[in-house]
Protein backbone atom coordinates (compact mmCIF):
# COMPACT_ATOMS: atom_id res chain seq x y z
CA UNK A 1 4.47 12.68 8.65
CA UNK A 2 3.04 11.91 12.48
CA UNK A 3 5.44 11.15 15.57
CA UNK A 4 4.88 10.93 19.31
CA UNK A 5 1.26 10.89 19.00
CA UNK A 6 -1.21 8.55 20.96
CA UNK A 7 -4.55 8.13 18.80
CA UNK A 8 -7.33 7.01 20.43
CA UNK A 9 -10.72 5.65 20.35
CA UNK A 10 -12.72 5.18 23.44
CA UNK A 11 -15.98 4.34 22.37
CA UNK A 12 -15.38 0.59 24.15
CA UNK A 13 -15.43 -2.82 23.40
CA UNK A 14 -19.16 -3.25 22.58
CA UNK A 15 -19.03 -0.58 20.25
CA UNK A 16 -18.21 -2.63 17.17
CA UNK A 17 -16.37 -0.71 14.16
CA UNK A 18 -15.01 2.50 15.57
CA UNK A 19 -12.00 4.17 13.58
CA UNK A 20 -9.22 5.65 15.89
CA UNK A 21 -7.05 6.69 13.19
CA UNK A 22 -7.54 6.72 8.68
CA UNK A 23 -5.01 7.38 6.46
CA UNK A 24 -5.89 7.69 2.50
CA UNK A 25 -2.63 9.72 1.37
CA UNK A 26 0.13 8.86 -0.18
CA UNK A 27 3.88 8.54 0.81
CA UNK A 28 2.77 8.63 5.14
CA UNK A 29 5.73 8.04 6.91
CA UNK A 30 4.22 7.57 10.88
CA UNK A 31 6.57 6.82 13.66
CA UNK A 32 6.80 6.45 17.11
CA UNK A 33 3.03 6.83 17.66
CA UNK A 34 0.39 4.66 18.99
CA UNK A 35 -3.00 3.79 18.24
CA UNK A 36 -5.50 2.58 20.61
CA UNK A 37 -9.12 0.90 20.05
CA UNK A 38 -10.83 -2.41 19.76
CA UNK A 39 -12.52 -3.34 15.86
CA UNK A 40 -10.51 -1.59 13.41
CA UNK A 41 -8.55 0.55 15.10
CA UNK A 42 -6.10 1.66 11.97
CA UNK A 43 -7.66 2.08 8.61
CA UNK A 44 -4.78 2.37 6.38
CA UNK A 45 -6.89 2.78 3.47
CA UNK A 46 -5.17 3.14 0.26
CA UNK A 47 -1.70 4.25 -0.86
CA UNK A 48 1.76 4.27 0.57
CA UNK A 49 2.08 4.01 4.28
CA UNK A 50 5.23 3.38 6.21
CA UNK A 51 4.98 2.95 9.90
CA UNK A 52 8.01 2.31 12.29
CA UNK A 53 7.75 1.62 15.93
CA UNK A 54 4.46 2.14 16.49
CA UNK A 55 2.06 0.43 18.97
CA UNK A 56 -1.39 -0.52 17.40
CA UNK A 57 -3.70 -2.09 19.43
CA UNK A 58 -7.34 -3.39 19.31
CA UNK A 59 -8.76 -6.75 18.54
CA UNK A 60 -11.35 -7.37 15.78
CA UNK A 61 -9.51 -6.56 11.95
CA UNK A 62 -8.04 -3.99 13.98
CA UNK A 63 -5.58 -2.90 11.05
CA UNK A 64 -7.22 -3.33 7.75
CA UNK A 65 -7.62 -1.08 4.48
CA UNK A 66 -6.36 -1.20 0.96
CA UNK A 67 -3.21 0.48 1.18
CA UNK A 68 0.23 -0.75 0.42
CA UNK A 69 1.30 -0.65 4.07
CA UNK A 70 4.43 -1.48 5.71
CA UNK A 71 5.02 -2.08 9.03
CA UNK A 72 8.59 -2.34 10.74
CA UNK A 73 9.46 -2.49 14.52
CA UNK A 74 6.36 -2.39 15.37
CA UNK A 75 4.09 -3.93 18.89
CA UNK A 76 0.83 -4.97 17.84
CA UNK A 77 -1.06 -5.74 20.94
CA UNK A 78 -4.69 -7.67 21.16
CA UNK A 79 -6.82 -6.33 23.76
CA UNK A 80 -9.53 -7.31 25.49
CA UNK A 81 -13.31 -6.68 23.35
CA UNK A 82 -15.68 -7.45 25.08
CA UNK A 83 -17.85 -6.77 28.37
CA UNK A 84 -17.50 -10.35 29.75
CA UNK A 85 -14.21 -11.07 28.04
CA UNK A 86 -13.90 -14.14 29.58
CA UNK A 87 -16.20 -15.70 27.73
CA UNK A 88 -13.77 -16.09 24.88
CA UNK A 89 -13.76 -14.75 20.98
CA UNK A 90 -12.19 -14.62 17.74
CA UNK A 91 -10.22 -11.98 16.34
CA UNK A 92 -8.56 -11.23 13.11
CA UNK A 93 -5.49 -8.97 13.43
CA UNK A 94 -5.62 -7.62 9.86
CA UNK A 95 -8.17 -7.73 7.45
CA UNK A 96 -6.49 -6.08 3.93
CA UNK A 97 -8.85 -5.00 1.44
CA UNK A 98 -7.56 -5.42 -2.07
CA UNK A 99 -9.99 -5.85 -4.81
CA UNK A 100 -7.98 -5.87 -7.95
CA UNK A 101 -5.23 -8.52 -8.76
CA UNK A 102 -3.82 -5.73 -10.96
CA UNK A 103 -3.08 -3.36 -7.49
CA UNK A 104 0.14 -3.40 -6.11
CA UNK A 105 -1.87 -2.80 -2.49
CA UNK A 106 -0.91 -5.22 0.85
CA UNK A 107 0.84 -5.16 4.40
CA UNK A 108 4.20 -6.18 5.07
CA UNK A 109 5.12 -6.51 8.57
CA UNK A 110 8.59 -6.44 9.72
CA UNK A 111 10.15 -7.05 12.69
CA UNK A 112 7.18 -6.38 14.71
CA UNK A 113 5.85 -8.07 18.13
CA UNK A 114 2.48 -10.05 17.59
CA UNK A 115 1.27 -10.13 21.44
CA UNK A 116 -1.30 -9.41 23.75
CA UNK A 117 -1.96 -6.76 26.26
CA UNK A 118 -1.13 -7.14 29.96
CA UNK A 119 -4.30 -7.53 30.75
CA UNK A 120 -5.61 -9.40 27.74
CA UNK A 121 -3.03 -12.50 28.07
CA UNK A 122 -4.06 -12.75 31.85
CA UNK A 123 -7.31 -14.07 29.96
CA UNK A 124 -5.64 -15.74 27.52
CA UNK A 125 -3.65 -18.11 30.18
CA UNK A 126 -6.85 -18.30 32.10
CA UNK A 127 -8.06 -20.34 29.74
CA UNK A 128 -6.41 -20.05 26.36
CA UNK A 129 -9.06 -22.51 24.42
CA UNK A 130 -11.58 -19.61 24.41
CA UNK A 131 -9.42 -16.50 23.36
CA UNK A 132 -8.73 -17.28 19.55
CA UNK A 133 -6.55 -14.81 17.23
CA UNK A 134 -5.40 -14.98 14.20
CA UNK A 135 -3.01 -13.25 11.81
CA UNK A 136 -5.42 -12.06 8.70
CA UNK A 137 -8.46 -12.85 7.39
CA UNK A 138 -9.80 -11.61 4.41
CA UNK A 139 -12.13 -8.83 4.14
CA UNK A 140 -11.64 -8.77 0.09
CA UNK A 141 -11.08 -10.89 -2.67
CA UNK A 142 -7.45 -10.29 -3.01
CA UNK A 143 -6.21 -9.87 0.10
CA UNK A 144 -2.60 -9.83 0.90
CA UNK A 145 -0.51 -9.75 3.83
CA UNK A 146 2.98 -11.27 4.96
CA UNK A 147 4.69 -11.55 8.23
CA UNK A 148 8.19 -11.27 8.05
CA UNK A 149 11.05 -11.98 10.98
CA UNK A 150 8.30 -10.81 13.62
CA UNK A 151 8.37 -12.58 17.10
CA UNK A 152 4.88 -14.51 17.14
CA UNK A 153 3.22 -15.14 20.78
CA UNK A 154 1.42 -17.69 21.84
CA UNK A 155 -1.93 -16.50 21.87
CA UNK A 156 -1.76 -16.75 17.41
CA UNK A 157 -3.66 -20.26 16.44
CA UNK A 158 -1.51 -22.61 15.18
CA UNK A 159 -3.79 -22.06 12.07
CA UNK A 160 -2.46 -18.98 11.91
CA UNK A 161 -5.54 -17.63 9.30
CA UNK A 162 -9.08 -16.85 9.63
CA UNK A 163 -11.51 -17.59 6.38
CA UNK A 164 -14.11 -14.62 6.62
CA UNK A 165 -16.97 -16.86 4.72
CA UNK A 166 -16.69 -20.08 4.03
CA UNK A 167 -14.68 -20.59 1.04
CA UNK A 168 -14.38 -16.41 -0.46
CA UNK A 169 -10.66 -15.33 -1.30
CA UNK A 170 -9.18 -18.50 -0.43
CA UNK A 171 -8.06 -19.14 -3.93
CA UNK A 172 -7.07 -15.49 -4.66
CA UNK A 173 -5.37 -13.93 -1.42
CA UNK A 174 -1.93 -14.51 -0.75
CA UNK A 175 -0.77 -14.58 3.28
CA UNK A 176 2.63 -15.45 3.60
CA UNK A 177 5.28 -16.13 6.56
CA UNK A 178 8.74 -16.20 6.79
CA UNK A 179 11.48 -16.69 9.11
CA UNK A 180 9.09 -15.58 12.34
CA UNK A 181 10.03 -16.64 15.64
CA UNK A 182 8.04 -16.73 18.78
CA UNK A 183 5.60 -19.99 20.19
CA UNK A 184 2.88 -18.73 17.70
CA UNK A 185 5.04 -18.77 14.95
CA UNK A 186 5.08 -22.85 14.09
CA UNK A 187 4.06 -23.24 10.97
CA UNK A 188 3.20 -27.07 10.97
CA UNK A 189 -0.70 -26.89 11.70
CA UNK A 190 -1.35 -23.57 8.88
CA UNK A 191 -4.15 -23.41 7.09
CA UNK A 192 -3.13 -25.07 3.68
CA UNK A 193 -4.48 -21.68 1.61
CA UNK A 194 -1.03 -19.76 3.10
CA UNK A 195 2.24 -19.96 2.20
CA UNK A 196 5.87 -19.67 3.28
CA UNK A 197 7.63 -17.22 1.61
CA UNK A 198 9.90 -18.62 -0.97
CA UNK A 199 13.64 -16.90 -0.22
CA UNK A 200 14.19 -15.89 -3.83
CA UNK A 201 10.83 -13.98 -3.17
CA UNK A 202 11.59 -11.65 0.14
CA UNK A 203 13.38 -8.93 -1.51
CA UNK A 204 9.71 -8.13 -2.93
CA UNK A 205 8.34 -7.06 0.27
CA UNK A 206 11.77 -4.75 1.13
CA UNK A 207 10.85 -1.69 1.89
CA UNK A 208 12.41 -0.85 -1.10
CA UNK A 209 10.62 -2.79 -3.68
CA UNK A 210 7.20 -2.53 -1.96
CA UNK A 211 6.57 0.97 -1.33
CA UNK A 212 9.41 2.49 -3.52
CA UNK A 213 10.29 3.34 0.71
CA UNK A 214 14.28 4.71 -0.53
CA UNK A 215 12.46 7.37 -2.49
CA UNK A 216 10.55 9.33 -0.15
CA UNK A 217 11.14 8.01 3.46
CA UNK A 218 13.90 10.40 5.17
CA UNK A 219 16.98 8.32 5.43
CA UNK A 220 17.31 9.09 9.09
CA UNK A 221 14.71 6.70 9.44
């Protein structure tokens, strides 16, 4: 278990990959921290993770791993990456990592804030049609990651998903939505290789059902 901890990289924006904060073990239950970088800032690598009302922030596949990963009440900020940011860029949010269709491996976010930092969505309304962000792409074959009852801001693409080249994982990820709010939440112009959550479906990402959470995270939580 972790709480009240800030986690930090400061290596900068033009440092590319730089780690603030892996977890490879089983059964993590994380709260009330924060974790601060730019590209990949939380490497929730493989396992059971279960983070609640945290603050991750970064900007390029900033939370990514192969972990079975959920997060609930959580803020996860974009940030500015690089030196001139007003130049404009791309970022993925997440980037999962699972390579198996057998695994049982994903994120689940619940609840949570999709925004921007302060100071990143000053650039963002300075001229929005540079500063591009999307939910996921996929960084392995089998990627999978669902949004669920978050509030979505604005500075999300209407596409909502990122291919990471050209046509991999398209036909085997699964990135699903469901019942988001939030002006980045409209589903009408998503990429056609995500889906909206059928309802009989939800109860599989519970916390419950997707990381066995009523076993092992402290009821007081």
């Amino acid at each position: 278990m972790a709480s009240g901890l800030t986690i930090q990289n400061t290596a900068g924006p033009d440092a590319h990959q730089a780690v603030a904060f892996r977890s490879g073990s089983d059964l993590s239950v994380i709260e009330n921290c924060e974790f601060l970088g730019n590209q990949d800032t939380l490497y929730a690598q493989s396992l059971r993770q279960f983070y609640k009302s945290c603050r991750i922030q970064g900007n390029v596949d900033f939370i990514f791993g192969n972990s079975a990963s959920f997060f609930q009440d959580c803020q996860i900020l974009v940030a500015p990456r690089q030196i001139k940011p007003e130049k404009g860029e791309t970022n993925a949010i997440t980037a999962h990592g699972r390579t198996d269709p057998g695994q049982s491996t994903g994120f689940v976010f619940q609840n949570c804030l999709i925004n921007g930092t302060e100071e990143y969505m000053k650039l963002y309304h300075s001229n929005p049609k540079v500063h591009k962000n999307f939910l996921g792409r996929p960084w392995k074959e089998y990627s999978r990651t669902v949004f669920i009852q978050c509030n979505i801001e604005a500075l999300v693409s209407p596409l909502g998903w990122l291919p990471w080249s050209g046509d991999f994982a398209l036909k085997t990820l699964y990135y699903g939505e469901s019942r988001n709010s939030g002006s980045g939440s409209t589903t009408s112009q998503r990429v056609t290789w995500s889906s909206q959550i059928p309802a009989q479906h939800i109860d599989a990402y519970s916390v419950e059902n997707f990381i066995q959470g009523d076993q092992w995270i402290p009821l007081s939580k």
